[in-house]
C-alpha atoms as a PDB file:
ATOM      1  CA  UNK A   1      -2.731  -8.599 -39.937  1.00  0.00           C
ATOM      2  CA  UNK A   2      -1.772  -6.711 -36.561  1.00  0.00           C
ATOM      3  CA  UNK A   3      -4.248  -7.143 -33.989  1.00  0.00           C
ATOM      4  CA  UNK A   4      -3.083  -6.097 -31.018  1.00  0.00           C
ATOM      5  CA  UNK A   5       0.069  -4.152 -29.610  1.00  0.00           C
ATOM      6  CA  UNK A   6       2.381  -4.636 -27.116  1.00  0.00           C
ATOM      7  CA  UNK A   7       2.904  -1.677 -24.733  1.00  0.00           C
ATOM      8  CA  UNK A   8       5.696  -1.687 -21.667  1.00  0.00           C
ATOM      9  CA  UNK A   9       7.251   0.883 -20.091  1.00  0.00           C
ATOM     10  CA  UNK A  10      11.017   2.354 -20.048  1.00  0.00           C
ATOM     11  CA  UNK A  11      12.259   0.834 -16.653  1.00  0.00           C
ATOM     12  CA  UNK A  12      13.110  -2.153 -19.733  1.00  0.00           C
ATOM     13  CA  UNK A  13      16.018   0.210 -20.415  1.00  0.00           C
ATOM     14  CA  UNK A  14      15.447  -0.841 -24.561  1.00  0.00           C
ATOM     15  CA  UNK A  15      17.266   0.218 -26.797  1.00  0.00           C
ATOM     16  CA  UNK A  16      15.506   2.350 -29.280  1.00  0.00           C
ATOM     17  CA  UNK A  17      16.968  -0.567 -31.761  1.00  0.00           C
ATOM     18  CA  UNK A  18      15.763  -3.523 -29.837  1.00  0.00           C
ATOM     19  CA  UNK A  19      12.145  -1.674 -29.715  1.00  0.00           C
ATOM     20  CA  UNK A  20      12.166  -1.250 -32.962  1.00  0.00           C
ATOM     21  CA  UNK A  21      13.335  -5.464 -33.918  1.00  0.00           C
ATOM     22  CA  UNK A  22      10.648  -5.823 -31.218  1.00  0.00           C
ATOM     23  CA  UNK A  23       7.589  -3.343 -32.860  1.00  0.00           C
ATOM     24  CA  UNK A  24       6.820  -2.096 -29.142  1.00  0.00           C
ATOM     25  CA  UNK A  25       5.416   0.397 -27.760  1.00  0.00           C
ATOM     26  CA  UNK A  26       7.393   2.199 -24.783  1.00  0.00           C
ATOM     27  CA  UNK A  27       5.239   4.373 -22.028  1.00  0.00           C
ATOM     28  CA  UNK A  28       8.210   6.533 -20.694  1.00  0.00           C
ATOM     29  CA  UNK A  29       8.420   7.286 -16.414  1.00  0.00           C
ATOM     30  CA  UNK A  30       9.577  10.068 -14.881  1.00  0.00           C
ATOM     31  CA  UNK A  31      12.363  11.009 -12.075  1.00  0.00           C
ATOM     32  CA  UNK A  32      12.722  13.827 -10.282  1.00  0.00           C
ATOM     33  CA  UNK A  33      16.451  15.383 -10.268  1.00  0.00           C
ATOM     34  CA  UNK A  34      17.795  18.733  -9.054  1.00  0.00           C
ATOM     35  CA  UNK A  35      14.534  20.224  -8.580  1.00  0.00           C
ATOM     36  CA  UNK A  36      13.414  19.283 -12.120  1.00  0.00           C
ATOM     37  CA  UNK A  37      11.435  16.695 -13.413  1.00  0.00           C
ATOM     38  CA  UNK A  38      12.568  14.555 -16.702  1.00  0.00           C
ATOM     39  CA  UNK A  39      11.308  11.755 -18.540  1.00  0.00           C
ATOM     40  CA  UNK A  40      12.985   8.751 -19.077  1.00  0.00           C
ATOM     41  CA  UNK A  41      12.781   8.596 -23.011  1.00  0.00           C
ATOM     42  CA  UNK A  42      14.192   5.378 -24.456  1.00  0.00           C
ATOM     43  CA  UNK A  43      16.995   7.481 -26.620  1.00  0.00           C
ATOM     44  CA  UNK A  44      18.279   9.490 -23.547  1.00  0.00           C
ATOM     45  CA  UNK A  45      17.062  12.743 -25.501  1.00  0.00           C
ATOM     46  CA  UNK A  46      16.222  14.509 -22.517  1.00  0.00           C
ATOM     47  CA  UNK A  47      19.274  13.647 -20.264  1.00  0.00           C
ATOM     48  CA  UNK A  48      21.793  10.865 -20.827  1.00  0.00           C
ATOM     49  CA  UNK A  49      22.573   8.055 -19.124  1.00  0.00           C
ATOM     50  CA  UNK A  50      26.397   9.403 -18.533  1.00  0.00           C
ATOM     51  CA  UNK A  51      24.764  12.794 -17.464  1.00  0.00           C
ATOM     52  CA  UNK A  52      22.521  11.347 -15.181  1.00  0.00           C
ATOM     53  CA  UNK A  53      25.448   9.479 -13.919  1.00  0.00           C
ATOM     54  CA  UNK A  54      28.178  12.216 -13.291  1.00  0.00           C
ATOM     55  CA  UNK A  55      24.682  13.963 -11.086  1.00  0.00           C
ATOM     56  CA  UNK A  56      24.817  11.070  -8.869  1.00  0.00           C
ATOM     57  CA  UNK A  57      28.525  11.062  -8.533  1.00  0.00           C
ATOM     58  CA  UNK A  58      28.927  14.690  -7.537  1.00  0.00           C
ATOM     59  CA  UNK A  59      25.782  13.826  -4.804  1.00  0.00           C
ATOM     60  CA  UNK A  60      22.857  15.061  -6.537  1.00  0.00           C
ATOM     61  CA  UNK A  61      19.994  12.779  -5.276  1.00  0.00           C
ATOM     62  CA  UNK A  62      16.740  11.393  -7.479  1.00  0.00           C
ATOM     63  CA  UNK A  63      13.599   9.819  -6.697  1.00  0.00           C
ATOM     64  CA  UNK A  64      10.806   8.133  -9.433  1.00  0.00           C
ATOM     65  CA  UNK A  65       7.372   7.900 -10.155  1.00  0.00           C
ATOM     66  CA  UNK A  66       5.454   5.410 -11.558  1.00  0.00           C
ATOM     67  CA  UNK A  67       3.022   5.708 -14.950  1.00  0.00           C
ATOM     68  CA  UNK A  68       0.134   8.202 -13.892  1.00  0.00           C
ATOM     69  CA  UNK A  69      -3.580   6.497 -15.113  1.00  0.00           C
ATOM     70  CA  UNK A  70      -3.649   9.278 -17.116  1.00  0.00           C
ATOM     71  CA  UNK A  71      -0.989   8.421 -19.237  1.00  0.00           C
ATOM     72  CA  UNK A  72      -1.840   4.879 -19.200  1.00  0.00           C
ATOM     73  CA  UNK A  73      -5.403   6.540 -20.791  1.00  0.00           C
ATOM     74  CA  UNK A  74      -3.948   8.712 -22.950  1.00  0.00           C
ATOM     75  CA  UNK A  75      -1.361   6.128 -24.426  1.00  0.00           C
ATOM     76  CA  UNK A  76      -4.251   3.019 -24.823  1.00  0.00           C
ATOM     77  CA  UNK A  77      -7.249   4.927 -26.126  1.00  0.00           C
ATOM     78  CA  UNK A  78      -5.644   5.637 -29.768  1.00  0.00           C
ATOM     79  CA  UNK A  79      -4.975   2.378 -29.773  1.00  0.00           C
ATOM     80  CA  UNK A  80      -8.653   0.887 -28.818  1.00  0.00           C
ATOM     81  CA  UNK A  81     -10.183   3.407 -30.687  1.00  0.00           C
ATOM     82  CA  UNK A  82      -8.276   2.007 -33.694  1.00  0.00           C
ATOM     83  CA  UNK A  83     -10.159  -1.494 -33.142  1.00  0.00           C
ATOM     84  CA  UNK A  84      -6.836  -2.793 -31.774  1.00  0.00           C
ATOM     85  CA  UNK A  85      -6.524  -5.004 -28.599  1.00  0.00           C
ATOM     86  CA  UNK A  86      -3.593  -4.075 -25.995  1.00  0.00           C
ATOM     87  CA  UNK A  87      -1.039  -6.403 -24.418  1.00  0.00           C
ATOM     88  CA  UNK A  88       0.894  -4.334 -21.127  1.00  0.00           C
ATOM     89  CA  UNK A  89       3.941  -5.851 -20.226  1.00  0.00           C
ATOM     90  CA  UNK A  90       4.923  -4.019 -16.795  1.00  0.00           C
ATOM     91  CA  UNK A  91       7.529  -3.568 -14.571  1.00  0.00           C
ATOM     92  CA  UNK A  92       8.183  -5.742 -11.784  1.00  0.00           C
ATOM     93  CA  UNK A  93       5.200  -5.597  -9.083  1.00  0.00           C
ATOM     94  CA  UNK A  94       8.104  -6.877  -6.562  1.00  0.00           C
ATOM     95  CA  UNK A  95       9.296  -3.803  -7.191  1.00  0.00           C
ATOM     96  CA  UNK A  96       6.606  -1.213  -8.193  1.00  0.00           C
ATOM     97  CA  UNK A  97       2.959  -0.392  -8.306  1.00  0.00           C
ATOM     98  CA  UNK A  98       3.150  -0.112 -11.899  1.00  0.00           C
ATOM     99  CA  UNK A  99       1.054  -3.469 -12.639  1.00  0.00           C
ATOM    100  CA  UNK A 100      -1.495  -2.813 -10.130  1.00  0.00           C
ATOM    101  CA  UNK A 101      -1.732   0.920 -11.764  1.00  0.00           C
ATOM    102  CA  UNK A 102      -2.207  -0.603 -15.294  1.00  0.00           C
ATOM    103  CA  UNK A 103      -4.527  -3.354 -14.107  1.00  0.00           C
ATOM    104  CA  UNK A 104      -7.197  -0.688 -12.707  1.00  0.00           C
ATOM    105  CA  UNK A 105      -5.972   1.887 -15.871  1.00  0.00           C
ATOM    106  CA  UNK A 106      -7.386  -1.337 -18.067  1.00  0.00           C
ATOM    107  CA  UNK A 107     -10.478  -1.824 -16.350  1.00  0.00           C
ATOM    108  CA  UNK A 108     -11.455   1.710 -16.667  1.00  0.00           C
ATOM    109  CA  UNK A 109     -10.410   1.291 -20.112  1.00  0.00           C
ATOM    110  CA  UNK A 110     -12.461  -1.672 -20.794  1.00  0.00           C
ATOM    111  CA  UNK A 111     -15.923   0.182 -19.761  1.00  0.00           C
ATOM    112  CA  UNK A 112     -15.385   2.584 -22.554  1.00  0.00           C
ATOM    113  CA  UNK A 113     -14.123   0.308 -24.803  1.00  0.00           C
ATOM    114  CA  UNK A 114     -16.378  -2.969 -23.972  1.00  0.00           C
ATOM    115  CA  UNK A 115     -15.229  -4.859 -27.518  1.00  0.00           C
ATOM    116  CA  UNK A 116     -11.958  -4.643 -26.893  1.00  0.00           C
ATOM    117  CA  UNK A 117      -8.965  -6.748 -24.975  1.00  0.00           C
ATOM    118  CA  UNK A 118      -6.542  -5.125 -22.102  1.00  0.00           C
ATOM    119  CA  UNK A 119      -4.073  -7.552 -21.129  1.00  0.00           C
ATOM    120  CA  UNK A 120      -1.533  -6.805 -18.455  1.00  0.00           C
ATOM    121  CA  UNK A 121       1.448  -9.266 -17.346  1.00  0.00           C
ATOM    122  CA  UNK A 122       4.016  -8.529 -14.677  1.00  0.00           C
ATOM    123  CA  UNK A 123       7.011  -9.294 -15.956  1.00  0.00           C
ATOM    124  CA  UNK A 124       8.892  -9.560 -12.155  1.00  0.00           C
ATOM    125  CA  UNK A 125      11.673  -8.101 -13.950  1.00  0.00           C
ATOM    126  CA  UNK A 126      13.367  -4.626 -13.858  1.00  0.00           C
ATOM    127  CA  UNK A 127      15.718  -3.025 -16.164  1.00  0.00           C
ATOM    128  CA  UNK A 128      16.931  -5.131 -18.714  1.00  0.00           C
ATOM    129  CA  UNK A 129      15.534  -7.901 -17.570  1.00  0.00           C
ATOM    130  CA  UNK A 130      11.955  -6.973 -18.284  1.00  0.00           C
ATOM    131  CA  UNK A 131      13.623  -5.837 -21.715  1.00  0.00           C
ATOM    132  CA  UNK A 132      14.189  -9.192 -22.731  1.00  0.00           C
ATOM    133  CA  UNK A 133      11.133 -10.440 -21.467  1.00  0.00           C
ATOM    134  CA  UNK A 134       9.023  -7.864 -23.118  1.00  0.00           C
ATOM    135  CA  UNK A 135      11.753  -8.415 -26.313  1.00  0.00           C
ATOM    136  CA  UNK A 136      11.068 -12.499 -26.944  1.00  0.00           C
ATOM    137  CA  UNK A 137       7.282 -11.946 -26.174  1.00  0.00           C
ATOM    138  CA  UNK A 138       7.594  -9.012 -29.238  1.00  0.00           C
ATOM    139  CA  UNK A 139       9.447 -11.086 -31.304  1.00  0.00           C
ATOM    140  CA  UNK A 140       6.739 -13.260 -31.002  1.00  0.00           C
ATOM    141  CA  UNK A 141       3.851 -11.366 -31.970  1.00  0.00           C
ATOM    142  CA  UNK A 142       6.043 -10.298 -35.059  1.00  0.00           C
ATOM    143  CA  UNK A 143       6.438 -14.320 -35.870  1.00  0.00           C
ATOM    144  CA  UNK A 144       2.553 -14.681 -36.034  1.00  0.00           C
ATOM    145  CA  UNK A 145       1.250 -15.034 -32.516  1.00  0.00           C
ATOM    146  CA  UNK A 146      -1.982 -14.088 -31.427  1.00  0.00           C
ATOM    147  CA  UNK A 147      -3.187 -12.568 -28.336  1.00  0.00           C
ATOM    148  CA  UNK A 148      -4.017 -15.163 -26.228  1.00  0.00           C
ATOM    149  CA  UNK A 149      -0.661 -17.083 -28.366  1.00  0.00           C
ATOM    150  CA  UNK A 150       1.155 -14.296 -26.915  1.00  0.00           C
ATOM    151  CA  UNK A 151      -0.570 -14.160 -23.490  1.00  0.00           C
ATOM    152  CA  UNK A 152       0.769 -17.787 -22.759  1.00  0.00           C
ATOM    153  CA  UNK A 153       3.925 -17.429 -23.984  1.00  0.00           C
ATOM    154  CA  UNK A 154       4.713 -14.428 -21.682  1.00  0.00           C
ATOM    155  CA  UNK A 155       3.177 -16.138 -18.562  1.00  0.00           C
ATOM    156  CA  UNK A 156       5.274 -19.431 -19.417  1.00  0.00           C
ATOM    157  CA  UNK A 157       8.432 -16.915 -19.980  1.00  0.00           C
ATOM    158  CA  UNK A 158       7.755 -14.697 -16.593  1.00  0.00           C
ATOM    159  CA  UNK A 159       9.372 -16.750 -14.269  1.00  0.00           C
ATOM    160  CA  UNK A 160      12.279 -18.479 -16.177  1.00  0.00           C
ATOM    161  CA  UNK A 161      13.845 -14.904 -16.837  1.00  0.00           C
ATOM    162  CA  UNK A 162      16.958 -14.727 -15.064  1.00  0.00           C
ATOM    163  CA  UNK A 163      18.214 -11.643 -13.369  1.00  0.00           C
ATOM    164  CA  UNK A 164      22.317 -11.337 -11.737  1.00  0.00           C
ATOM    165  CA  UNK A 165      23.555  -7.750 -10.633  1.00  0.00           C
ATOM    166  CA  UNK A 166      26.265  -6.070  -9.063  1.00  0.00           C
ATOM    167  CA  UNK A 167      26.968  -3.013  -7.733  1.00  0.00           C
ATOM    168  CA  UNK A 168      29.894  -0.838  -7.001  1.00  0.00           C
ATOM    169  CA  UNK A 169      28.615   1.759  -4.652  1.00  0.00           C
ATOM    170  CA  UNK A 170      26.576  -0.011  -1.635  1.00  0.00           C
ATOM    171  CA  UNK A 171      25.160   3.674  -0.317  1.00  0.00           C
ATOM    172  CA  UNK A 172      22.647   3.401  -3.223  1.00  0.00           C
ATOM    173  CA  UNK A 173      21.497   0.484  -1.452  1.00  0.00           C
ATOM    174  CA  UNK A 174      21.424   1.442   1.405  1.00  0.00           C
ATOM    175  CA  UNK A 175      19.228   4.609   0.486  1.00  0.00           C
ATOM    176  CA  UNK A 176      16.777   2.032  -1.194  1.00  0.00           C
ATOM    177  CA  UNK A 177      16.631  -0.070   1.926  1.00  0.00           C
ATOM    178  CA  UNK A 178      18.125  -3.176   0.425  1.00  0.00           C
ATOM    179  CA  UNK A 179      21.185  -2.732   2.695  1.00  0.00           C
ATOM    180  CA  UNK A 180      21.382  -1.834   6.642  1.00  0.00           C
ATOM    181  CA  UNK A 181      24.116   1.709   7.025  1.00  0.00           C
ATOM    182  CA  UNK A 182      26.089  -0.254   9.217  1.00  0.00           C
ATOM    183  CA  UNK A 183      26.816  -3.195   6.507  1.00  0.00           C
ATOM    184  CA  UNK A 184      27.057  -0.522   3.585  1.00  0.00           C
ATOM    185  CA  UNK A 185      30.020   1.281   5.765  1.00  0.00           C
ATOM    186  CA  UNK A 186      32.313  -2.215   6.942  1.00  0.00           C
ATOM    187  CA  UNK A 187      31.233  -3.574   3.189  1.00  0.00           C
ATOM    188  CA  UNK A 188      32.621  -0.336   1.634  1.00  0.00           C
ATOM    189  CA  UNK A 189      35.763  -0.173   3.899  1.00  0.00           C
ATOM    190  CA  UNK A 190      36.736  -3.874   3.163  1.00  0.00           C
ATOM    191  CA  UNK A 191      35.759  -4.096  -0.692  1.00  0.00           C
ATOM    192  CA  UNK A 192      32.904  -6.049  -0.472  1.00  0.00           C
ATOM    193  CA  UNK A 193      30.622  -6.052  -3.419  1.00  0.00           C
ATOM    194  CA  UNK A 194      27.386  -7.971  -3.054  1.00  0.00           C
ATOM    195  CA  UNK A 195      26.307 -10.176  -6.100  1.00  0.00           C
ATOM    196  CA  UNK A 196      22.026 -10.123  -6.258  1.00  0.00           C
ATOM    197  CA  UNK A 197      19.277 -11.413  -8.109  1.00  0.00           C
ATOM    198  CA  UNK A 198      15.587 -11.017  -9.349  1.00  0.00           C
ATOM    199  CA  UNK A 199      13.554 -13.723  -6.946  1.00  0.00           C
ATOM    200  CA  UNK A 200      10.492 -15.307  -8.013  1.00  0.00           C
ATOM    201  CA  UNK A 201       8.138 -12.574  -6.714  1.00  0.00           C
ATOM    202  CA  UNK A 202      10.473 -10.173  -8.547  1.00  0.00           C
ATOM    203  CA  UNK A 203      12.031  -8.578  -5.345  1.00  0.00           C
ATOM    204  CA  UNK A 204      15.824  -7.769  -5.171  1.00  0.00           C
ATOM    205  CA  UNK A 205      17.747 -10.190  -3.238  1.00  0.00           C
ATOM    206  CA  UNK A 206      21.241 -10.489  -1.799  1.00  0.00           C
ATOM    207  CA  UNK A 207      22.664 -13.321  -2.564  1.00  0.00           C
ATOM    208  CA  UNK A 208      26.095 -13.466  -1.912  1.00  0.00           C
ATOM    209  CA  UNK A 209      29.230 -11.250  -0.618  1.00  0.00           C
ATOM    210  CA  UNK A 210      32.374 -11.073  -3.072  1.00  0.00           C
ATOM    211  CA  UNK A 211      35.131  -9.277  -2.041  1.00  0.00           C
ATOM    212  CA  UNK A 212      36.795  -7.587  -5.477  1.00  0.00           C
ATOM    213  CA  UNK A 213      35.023  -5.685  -8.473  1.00  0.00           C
ATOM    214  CA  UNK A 214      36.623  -8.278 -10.550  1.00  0.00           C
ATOM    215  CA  UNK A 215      34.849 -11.570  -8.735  1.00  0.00           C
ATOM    216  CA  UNK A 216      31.838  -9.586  -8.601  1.00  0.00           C
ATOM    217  CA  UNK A 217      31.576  -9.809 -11.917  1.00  0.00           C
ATOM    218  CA  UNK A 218      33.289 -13.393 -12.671  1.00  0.00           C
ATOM    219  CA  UNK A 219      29.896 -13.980 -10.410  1.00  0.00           C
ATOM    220  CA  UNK A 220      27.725 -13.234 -13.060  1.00  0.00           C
ATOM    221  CA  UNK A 221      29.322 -15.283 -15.574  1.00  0.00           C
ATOM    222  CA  UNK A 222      29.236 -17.878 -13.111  1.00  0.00           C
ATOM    223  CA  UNK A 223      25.399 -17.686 -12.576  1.00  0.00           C
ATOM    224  CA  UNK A 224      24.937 -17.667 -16.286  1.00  0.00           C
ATOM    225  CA  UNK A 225      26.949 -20.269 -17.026  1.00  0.00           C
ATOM    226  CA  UNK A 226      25.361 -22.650 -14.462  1.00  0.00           C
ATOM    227  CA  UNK A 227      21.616 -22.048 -15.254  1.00  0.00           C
ATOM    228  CA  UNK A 228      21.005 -20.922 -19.236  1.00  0.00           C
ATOM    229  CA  UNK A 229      19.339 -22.990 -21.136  1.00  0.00           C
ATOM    230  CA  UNK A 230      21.110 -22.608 -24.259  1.00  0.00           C
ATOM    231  CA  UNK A 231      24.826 -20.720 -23.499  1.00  0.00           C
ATOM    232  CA  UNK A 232      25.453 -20.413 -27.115  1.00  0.00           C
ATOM    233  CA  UNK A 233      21.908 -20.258 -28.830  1.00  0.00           C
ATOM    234  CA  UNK A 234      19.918 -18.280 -26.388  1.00  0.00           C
ATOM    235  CA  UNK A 235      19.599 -14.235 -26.349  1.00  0.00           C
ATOM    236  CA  UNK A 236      21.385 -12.577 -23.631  1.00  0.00           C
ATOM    237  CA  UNK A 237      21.150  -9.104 -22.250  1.00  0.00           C
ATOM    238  CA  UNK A 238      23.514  -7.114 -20.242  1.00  0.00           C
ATOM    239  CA  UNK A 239      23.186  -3.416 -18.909  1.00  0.00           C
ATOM    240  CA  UNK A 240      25.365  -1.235 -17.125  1.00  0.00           C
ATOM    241  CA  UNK A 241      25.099   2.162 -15.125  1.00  0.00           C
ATOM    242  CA  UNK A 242      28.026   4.096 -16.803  1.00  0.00           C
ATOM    243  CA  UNK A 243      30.740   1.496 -16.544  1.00  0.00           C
ATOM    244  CA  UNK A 244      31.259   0.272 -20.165  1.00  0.00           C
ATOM    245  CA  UNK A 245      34.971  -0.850 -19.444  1.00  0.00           C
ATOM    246  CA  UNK A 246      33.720  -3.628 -16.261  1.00  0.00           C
ATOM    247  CA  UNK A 247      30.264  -4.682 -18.669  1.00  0.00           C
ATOM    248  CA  UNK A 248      32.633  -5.493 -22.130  1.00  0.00           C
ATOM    249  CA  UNK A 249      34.647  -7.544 -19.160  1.00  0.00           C
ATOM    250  CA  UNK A 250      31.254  -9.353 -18.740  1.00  0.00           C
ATOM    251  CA  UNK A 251      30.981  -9.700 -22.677  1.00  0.00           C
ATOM    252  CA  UNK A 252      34.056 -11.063 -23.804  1.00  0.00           C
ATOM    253  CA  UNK A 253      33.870 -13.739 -20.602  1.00  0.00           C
ATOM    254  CA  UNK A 254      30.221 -14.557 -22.193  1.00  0.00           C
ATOM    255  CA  UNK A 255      31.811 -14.684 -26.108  1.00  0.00           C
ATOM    256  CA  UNK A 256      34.285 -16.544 -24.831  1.00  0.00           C
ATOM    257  CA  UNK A 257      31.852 -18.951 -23.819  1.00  0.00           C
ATOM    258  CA  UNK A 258      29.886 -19.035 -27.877  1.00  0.00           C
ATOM    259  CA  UNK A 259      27.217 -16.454 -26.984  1.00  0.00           C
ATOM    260  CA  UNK A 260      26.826 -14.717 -30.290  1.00  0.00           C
ATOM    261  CA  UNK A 261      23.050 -13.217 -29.868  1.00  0.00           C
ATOM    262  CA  UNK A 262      24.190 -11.142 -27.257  1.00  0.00           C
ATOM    263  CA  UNK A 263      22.715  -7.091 -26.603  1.00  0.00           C
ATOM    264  CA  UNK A 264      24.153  -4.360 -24.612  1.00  0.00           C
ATOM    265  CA  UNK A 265      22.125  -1.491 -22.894  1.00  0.00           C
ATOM    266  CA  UNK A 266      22.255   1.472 -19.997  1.00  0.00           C
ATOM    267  CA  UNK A 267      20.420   1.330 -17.117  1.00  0.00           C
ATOM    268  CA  UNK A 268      18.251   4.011 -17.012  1.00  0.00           C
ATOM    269  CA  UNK A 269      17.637   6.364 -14.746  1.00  0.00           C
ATOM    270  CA  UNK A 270      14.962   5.079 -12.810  1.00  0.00           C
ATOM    271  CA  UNK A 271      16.454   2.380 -12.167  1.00  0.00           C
ATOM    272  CA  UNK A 272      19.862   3.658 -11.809  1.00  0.00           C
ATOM    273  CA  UNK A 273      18.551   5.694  -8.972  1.00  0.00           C
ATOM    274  CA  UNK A 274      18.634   3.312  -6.917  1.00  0.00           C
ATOM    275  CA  UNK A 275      21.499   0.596  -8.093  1.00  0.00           C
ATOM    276  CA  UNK A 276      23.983   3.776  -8.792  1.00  0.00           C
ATOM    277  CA  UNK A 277      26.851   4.339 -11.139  1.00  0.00           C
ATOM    278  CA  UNK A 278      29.378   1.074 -11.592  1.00  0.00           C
ATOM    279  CA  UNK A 279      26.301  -1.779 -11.443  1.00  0.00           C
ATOM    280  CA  UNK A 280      26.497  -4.506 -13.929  1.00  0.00           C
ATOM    281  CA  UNK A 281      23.055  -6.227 -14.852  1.00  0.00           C
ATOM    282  CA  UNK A 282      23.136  -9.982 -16.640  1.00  0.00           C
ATOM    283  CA  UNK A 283      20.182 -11.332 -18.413  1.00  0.00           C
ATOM    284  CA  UNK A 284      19.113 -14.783 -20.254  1.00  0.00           C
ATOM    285  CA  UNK A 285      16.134 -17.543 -19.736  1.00  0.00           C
ATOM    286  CA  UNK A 286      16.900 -20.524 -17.767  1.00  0.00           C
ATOM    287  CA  UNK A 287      16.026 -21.556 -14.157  1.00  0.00           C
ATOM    288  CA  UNK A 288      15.901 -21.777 -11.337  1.00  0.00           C
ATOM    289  CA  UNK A 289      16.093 -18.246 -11.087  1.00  0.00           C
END
């Protein structure tokens, strides 16, 4: 008998599929384009992720927001008021104030609802890489698990999610302060593409400087390859900001290697805001990060 649910929110960039295998519950967040605000809906049904895209490529600039404590409220009380615990599995607090948001959402929460359980769990992960966290830790629950089964699981899981990018475009990182202008410019001009990760505090790092699209990505295969725990066995994501050509380059190099359970997604737009068009994302539990 369910229990509990499991709520996260759609910087996961889940497929409405893989929610569904998962039985989650998805809080969407909002961006801000053109002078209009839209909500970034799981199934793309207010803009797509190649719409969005082609904005950003003809200069059109966007900025996010982060779940209101009013929506937190008005997702969670339904819920509670069902007799059902909660389990919030959030976007990286590296990279966001989304956990602290739900964290003081939950204890407001928890006065009006004293018999009841409000769990929250950073996941340090963004994009698909809080998918799959948020994915194994649903799969979970659907195997049995109870709350506090679950609650350890995703703690023990937290910090052996892996997280490789690369990015095409370094202005979008530069506009996000992960890059200085003067390094975006000489990086541009002489085909450098950097190759980053998800730390263990969930911030973006730059790890190394590839010069080529095509290394770039032979990067992330590398990464993969050298810290998975199970290449063949274990569930891989991989995501991709409207560049499905360079991420099935990804996917064959990772098939070619006996990964069968293997799951392809976009990269929304609040995260694609600020990784732009052309970034690959590669996803799988192992360690060190």
């Amino acid at each position: 008998m369910q229990t509990y649910v499991i709520f996260t929110d759609s910087t996961g960039d889940l497929t409405p599929a893989l929610i569904e295998q998962a039985g989650l519950q998805v809080l969407p967040m909002t961006f801000h384009l053109d002078g209009q605000d839209y909500r970034n809906y799981p199934d793309g049904r207010e803009i797509s992720s190649h719409a969005f895209y082609d904005k950003l490529r003809a200069g059109s600039t966007c900025t996010t927001s982060q779940v209101s404590l009013a929506e937190y409220e008005e997702a969670f009380t339904p819920v509670l008021e069902q007799g059902l615990d909660i389990l919030y599995l959030s976007f990286s607090s590296g990279l966001s104030g989304t956990y602290q948001a739900s964290c003081v959402a939950s204890g407001m929460l928890q006065e009006r609802f004293p018999g009841r359980r409000i769990v929250s769990i950073d996941s340090l992960q963004a994009s698909m890489g809080e998918g799959l966290f948020v994915y194994l830790v649903g799969r979970r629950r659907l195997e049995g698990a109870s709350l506090d089964e679950a609650v350890d699981y995703a703690r023990a899981l937290a910090p052996r999610v892996c997280a490789w990018f690369t990015v095409d475009d370094l202005m979008f990182l530069k506009r996000g302060g992960r890059l200085s202008g003067a390094a975006a410019v000489a990086g541009t001009l002489l085909g450098i593409k950097p190759v980053l990760h998800v730390d263990d505090e969930g911030h973006l790092i730059a790890m190394e400087k590839v010069r080529g699209r095509r290394a770039s990505l032979d990067a992330l295969v590398k990464h993969f390859q050298a810290t998975a725990d199970d290449i063949a066995g274990g569930t891989v994501f991989i995501s991709h900001g409207d560049c499905p050509e360079d991420c099935r380059y990804v996917m064959d190099k990772l098939q070619a290697l006996g990964v069968t359970d293997l799951h392809q997604g976009d990269i929304g737009p609040v995260i694609g805001a600020h990784s732009g068009p052309g970034t690959v994302a590669l996803f799988w539990v192992g360690g060190p990060r």
